[in-house]
PDB file of N, CA and C in Angstrom:
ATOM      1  N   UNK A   1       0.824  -1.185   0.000  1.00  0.00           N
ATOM      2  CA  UNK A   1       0.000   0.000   0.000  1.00  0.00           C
ATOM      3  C   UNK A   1       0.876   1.261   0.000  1.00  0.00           C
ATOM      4  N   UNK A   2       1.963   0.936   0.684  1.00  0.00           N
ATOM      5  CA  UNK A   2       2.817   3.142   0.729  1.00  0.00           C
ATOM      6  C   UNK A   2       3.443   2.823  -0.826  1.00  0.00           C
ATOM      7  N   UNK A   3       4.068   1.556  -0.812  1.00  0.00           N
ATOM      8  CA  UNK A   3       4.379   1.553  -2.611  1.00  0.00           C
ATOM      9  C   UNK A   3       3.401   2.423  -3.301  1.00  0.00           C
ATOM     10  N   UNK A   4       1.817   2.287  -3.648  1.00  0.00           N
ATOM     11  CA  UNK A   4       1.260   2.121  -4.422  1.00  0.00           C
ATOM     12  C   UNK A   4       1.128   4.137  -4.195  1.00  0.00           C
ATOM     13  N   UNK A   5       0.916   4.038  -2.707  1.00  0.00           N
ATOM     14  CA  UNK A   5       0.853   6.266  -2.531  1.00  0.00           C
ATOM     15  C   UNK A   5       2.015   6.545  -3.231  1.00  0.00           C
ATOM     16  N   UNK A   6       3.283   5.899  -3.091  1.00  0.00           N
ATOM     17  CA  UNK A   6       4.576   6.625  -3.440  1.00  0.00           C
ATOM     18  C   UNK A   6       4.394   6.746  -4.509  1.00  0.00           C
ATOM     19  N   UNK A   7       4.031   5.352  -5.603  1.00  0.00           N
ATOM     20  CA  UNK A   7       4.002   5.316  -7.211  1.00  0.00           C
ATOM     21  C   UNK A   7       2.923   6.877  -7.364  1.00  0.00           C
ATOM     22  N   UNK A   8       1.820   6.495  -6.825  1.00  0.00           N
ATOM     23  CA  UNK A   8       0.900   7.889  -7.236  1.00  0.00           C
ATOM     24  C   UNK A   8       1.542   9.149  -7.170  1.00  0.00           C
ATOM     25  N   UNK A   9       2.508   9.589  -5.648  1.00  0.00           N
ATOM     26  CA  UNK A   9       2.688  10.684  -5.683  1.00  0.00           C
ATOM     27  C   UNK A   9       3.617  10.851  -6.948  1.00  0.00           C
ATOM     28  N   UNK A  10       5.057   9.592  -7.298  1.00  0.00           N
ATOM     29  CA  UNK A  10       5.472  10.056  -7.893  1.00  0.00           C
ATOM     30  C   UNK A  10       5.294  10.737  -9.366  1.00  0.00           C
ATOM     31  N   UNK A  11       4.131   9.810  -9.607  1.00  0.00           N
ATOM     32  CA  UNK A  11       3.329  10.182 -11.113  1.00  0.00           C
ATOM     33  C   UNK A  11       2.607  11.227 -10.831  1.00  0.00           C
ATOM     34  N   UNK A  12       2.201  11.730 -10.151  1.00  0.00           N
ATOM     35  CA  UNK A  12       1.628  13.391 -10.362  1.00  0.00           C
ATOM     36  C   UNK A  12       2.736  14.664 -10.078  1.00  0.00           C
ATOM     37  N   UNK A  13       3.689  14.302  -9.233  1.00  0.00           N
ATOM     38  CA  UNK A  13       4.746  15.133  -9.403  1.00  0.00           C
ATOM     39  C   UNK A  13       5.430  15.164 -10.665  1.00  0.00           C
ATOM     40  N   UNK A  14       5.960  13.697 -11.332  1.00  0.00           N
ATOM     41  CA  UNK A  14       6.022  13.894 -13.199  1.00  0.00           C
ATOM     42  C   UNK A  14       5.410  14.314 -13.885  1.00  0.00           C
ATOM     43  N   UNK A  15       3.615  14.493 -13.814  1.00  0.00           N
ATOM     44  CA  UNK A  15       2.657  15.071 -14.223  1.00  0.00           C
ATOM     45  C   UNK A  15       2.381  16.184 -14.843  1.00  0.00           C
ATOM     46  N   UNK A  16       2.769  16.733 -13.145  1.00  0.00           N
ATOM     47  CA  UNK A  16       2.286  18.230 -12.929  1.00  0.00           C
ATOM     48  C   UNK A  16       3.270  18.844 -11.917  1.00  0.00           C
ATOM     49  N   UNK A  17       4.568  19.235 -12.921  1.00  0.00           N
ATOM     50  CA  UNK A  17       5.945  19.576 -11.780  1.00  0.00           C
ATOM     51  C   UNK A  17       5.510  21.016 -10.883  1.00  0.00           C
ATOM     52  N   UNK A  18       4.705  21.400 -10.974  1.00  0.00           N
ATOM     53  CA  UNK A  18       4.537  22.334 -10.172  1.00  0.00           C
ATOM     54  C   UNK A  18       4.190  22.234  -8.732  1.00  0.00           C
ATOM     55  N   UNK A  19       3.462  20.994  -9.002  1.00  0.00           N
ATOM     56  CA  UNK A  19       3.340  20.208  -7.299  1.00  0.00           C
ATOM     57  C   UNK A  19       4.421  19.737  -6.433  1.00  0.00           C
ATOM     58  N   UNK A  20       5.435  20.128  -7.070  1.00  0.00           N
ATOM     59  CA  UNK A  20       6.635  19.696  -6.716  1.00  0.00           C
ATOM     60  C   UNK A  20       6.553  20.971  -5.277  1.00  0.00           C
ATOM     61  N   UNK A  21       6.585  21.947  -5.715  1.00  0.00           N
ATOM     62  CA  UNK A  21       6.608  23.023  -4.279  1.00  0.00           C
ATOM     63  C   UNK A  21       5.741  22.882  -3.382  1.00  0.00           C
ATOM     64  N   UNK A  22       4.155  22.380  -3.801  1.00  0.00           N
ATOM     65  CA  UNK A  22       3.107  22.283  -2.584  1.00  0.00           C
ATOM     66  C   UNK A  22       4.011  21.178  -2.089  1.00  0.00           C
ATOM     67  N   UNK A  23       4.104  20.023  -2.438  1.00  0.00           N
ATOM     68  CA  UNK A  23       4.756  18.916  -1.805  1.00  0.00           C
ATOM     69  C   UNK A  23       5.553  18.939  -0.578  1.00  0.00           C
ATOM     70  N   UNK A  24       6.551  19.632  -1.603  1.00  0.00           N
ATOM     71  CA  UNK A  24       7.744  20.288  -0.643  1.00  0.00           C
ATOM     72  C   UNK A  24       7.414  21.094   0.746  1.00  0.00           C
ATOM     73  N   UNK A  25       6.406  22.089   0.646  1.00  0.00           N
ATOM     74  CA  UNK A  25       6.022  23.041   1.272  1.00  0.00           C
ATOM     75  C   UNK A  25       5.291  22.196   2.367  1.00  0.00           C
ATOM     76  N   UNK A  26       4.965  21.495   1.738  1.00  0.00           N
ATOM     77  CA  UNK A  26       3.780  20.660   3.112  1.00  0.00           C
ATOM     78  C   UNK A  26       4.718  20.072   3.645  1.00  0.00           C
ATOM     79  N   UNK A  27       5.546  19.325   3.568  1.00  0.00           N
ATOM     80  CA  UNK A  27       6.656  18.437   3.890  1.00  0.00           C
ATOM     81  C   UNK A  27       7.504  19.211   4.923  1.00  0.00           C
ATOM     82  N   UNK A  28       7.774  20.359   4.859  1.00  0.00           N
ATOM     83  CA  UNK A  28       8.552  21.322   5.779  1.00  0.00           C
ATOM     84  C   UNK A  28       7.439  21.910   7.134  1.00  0.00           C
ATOM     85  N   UNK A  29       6.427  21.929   6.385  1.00  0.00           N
ATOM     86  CA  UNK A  29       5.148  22.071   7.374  1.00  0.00           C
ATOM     87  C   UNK A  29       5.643  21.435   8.423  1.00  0.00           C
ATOM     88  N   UNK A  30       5.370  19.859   8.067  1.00  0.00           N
ATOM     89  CA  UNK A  30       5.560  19.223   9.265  1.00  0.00           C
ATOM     90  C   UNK A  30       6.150  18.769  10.212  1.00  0.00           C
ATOM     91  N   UNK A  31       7.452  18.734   9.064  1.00  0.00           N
ATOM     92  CA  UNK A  31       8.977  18.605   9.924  1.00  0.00           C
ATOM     93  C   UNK A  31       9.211  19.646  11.049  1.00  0.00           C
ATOM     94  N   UNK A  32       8.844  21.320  10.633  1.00  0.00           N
ATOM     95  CA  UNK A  32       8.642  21.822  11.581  1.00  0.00           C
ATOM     96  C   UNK A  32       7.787  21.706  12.886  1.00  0.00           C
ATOM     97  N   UNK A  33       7.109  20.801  12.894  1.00  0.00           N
ATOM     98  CA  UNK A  33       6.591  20.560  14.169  1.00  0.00           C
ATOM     99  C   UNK A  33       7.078  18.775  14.537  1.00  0.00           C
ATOM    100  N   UNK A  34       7.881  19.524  15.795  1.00  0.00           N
ATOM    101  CA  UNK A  34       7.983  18.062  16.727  1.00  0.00           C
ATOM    102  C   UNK A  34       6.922  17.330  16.785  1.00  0.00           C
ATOM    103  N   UNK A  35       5.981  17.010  17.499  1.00  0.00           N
ATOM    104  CA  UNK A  35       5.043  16.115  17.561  1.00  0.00           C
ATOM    105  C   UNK A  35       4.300  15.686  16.590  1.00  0.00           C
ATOM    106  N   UNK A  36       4.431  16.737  15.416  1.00  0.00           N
ATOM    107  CA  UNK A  36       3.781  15.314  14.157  1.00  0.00           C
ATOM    108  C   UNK A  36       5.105  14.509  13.798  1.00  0.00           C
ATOM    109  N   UNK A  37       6.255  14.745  13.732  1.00  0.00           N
ATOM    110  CA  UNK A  37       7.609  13.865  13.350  1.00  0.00           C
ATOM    111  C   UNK A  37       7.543  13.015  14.724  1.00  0.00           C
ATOM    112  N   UNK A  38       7.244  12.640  15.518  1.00  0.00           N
ATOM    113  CA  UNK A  38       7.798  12.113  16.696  1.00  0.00           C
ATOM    114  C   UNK A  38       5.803  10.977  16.255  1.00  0.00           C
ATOM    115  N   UNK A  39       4.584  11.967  16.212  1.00  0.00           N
ATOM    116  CA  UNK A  39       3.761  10.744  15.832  1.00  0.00           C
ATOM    117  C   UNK A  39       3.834  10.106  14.681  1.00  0.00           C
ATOM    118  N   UNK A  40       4.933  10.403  13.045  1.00  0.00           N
ATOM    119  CA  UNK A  40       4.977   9.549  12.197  1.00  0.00           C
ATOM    120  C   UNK A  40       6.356   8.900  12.724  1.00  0.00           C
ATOM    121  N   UNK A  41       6.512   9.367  13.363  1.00  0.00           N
ATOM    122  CA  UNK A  41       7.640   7.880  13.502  1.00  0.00           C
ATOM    123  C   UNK A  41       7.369   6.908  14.518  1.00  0.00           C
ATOM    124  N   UNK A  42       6.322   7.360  15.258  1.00  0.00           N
ATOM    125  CA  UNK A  42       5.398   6.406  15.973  1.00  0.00           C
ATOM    126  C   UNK A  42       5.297   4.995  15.209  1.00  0.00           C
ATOM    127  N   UNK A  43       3.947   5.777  14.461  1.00  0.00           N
ATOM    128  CA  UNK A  43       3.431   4.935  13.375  1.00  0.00           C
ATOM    129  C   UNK A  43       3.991   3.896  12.410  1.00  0.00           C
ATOM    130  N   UNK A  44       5.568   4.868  12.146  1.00  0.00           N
ATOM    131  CA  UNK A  44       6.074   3.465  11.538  1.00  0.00           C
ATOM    132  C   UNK A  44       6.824   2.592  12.051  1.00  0.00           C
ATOM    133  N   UNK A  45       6.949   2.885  13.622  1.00  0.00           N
ATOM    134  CA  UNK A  45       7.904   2.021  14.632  1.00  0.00           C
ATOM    135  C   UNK A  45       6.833   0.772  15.091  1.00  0.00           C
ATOM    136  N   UNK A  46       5.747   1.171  15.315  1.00  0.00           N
ATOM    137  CA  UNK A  46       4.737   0.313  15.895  1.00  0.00           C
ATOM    138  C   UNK A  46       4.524  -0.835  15.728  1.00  0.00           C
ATOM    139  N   UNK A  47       4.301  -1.549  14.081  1.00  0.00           N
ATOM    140  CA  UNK A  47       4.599  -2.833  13.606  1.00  0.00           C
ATOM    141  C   UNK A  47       5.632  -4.073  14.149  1.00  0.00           C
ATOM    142  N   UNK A  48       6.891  -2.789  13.916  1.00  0.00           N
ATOM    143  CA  UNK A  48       8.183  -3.323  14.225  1.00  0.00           C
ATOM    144  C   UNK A  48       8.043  -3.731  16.137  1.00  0.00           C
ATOM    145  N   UNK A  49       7.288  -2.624  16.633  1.00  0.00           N
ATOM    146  CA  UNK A  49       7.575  -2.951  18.412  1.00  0.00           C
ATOM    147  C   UNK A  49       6.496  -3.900  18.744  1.00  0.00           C
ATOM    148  N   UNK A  50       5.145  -3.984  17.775  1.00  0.00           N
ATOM    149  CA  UNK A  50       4.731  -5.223  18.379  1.00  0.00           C
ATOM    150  C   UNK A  50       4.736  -6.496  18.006  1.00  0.00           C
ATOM    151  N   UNK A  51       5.684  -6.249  16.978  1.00  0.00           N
ATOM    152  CA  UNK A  51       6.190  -8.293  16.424  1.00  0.00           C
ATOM    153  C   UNK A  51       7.452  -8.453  17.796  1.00  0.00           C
ATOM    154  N   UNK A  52       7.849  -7.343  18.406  1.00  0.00           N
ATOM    155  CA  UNK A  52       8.797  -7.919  19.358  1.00  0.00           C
ATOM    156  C   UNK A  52       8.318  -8.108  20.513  1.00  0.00           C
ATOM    157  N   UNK A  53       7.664  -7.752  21.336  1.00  0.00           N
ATOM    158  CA  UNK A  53       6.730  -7.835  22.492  1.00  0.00           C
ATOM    159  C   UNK A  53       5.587  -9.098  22.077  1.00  0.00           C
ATOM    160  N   UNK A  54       5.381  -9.605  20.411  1.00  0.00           N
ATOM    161  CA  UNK A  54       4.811 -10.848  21.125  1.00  0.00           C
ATOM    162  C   UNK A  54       5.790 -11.705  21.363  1.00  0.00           C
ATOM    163  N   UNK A  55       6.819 -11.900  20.434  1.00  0.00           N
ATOM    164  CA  UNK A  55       7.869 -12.815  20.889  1.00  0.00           C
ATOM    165  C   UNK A  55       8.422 -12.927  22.197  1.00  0.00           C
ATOM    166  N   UNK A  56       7.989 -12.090  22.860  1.00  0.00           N
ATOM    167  CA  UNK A  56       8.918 -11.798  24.138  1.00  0.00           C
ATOM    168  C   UNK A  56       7.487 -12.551  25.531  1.00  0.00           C
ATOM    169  N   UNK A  57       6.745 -12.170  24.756  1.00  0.00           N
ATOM    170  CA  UNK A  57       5.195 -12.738  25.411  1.00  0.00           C
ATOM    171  C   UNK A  57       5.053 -14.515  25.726  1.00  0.00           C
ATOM    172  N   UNK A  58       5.342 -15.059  24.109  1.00  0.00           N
ATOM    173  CA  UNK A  58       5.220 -16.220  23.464  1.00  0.00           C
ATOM    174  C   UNK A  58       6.449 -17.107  23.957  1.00  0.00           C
TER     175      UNK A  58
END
């Protein structure tokens, strides 16, 4: 599934290079704020922390 967003984003940024700056622009958005970078890296740690906590369970 993020394959399939990435393929999309990348084909509308080839598209329509002008989206290249909203992109960008949003992207700095968020980096500037701690707590949305600290909840996407939540999100993509989460998978990873609960295949280890069942093993550790099991």
């Amino acid at each position: 599934m993020k394959m399939l967003l990435l393929g999309a984003l990348l084909g509308l940024l080839i598209a329509f290079p002008p989206l290249l700056a909203l992109v960008l622009a949003a992207a700095v958005a968020i980096l500037a704020k701690p707590v949305a970078v600290a909840f996407g890296l939540g999100l993509a740690a989460q998978p990873v922390i609960s295949r280890r906590v069942r093993r550790w369970t099991s």
